[in-house]
C-alpha atoms as a PDB file:
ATOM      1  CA  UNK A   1      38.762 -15.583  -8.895  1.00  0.00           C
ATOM      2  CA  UNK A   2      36.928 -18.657  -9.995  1.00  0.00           C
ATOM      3  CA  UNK A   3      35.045 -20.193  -7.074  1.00  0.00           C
ATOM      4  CA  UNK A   4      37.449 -23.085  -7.324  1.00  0.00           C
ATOM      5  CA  UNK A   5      40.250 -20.522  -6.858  1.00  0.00           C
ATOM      6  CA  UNK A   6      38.639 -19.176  -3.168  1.00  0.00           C
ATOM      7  CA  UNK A   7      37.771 -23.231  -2.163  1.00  0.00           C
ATOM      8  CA  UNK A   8      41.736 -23.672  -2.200  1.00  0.00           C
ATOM      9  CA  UNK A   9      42.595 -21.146  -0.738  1.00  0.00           C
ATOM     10  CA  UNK A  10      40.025 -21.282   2.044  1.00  0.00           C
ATOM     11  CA  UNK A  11      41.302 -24.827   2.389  1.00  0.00           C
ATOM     12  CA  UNK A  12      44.866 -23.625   2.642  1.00  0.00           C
ATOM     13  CA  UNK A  13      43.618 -21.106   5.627  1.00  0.00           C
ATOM     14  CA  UNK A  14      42.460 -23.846   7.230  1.00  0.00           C
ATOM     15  CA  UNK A  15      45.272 -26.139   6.672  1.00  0.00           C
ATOM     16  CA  UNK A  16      47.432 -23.276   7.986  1.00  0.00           C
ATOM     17  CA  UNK A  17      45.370 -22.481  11.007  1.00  0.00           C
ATOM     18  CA  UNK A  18      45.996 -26.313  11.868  1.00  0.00           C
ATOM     19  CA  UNK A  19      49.795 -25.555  12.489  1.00  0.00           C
ATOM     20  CA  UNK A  20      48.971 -23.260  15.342  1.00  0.00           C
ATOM     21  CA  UNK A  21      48.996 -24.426  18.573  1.00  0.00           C
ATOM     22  CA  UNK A  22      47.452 -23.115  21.494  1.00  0.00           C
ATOM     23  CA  UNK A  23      50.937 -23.123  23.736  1.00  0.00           C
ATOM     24  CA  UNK A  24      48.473 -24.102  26.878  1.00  0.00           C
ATOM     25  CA  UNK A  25      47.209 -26.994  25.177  1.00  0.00           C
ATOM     26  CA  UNK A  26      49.205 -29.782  22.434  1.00  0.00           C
ATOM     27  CA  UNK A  27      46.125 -28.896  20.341  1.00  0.00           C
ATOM     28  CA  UNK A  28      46.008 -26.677  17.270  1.00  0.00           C
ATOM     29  CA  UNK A  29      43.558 -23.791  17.304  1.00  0.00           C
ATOM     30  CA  UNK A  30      41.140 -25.031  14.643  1.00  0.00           C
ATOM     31  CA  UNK A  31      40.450 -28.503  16.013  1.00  0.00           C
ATOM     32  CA  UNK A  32      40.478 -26.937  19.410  1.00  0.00           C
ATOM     33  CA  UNK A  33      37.327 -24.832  17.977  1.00  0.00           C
ATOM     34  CA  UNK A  34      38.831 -21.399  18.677  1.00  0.00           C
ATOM     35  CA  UNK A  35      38.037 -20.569  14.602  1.00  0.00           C
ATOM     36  CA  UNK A  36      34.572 -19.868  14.302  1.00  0.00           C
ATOM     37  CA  UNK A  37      34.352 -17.835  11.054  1.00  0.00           C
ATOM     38  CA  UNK A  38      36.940 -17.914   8.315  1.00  0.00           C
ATOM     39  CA  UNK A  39      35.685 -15.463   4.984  1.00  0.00           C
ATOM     40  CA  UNK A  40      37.762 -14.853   2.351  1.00  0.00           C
ATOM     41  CA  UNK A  41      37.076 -12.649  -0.354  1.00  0.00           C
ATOM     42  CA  UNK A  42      38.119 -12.694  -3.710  1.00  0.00           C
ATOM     43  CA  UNK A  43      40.127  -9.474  -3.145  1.00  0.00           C
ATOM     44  CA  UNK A  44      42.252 -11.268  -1.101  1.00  0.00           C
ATOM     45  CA  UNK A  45      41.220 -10.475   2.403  1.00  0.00           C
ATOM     46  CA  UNK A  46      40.925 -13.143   5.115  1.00  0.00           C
ATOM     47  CA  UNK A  47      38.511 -12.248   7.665  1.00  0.00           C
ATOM     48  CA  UNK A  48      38.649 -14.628  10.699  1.00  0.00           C
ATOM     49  CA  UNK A  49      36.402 -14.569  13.668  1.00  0.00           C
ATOM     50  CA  UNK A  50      38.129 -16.629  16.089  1.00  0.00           C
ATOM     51  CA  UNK A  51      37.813 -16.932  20.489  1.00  0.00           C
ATOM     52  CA  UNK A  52      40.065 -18.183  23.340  1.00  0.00           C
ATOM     53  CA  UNK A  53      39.328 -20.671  25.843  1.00  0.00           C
ATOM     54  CA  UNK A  54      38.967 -18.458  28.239  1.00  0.00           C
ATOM     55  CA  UNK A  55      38.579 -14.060  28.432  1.00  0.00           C
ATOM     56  CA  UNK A  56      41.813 -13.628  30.449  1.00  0.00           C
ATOM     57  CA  UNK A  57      44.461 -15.721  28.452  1.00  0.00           C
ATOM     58  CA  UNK A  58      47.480 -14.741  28.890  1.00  0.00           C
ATOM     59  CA  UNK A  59      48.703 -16.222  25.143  1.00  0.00           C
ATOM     60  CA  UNK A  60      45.800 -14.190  23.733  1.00  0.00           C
ATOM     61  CA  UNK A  61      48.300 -11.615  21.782  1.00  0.00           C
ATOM     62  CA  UNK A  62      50.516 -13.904  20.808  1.00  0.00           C
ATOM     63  CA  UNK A  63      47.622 -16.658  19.297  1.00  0.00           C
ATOM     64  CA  UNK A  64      46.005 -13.611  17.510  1.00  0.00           C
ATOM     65  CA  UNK A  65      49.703 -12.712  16.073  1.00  0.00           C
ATOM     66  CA  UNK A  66      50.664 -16.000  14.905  1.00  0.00           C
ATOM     67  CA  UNK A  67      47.411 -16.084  13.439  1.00  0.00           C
ATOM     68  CA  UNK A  68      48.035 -13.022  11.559  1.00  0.00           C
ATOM     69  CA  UNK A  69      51.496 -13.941  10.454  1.00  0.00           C
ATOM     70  CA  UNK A  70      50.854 -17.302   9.608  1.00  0.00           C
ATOM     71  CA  UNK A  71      47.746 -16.789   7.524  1.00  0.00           C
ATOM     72  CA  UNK A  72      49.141 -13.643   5.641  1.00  0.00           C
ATOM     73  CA  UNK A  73      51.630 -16.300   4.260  1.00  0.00           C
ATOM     74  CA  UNK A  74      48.937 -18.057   2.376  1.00  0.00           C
ATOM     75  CA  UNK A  75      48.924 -17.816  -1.540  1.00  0.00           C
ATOM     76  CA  UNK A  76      46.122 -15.596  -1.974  1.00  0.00           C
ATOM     77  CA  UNK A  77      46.063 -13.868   1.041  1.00  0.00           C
ATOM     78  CA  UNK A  78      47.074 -10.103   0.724  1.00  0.00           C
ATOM     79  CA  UNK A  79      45.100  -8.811   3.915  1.00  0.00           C
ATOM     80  CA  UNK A  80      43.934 -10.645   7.243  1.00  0.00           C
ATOM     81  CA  UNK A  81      42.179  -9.237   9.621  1.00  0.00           C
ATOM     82  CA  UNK A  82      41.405 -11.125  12.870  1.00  0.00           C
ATOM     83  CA  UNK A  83      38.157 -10.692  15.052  1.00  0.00           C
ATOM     84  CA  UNK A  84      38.374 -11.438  18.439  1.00  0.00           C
ATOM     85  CA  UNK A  85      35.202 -12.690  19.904  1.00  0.00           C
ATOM     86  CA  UNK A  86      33.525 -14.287  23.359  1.00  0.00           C
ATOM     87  CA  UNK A  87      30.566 -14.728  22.037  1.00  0.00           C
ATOM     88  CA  UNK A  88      29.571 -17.366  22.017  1.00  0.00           C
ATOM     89  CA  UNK A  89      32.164 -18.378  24.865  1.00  0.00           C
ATOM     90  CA  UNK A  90      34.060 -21.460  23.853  1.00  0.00           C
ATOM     91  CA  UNK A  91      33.479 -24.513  25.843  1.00  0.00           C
ATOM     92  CA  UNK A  92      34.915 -28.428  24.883  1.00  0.00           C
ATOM     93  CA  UNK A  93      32.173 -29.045  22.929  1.00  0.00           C
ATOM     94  CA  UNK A  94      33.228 -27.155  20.258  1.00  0.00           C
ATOM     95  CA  UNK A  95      36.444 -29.100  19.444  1.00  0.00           C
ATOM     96  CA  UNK A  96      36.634 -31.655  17.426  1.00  0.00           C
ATOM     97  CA  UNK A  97      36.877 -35.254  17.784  1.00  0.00           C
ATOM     98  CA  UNK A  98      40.253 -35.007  17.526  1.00  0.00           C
ATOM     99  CA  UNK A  99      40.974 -32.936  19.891  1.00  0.00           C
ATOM    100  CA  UNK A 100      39.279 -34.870  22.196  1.00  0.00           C
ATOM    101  CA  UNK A 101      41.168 -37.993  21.523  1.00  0.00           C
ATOM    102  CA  UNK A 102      44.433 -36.250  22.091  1.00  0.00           C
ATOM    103  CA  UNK A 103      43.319 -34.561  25.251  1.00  0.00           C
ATOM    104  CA  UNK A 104      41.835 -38.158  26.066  1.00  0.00           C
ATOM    105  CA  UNK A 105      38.410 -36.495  26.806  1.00  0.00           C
ATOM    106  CA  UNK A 106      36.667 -38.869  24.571  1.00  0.00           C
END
């Protein structure tokens, strides 16, 4: 794969992780900040490191299975593996300004 090749499909991974929503909050996962690591490698594996807003959520299997599902769909993709992490723990600063507008917490 040209390097080209992995930009677009990186991009695509993150235009698909935009689609997910946290069902909590009318804000998908990436703006919300929950994505903090997204490597793909040119043998098709998606690696994403990602968090919750908070240790106990009770969505947290089904955010890490739409995550899986959804991203496996991307051209490219033949294997995604998803990293759960609380570290660091997520806090509103990490979303983006977009986020905050549609939360009205700017």
């Amino acid at each position: 794969m040209t390097p080209e090749e992995i930009l677009k499909v990186e991009k695509d991974i993150v235009l698909t992780l935009k689609t997910i929503y946290d069902p909590e909050i009318p804000v998908n996962i990436y703006d919300l900040g929950l994505i903090y690591e997204i490597d793909y490698t040119p043998d098709g594996a998606a690696n994403i490191r990602m968090t919750l807003t908070a240790p106990n959520c009770p969505m947290a299997e089904q955010l890490v299975e739409d995550v899986n599902r959804q991203v496996a769909k991307v051209d490219g993709v033949r294997e995604v593996n998803v990293i759960l992490t609380f570290d660091p723990v997520w806090d509103k600063s990490m979303m983006s300004e977009e986020a905050l507008l549609e939360l009205n917490l700017l």
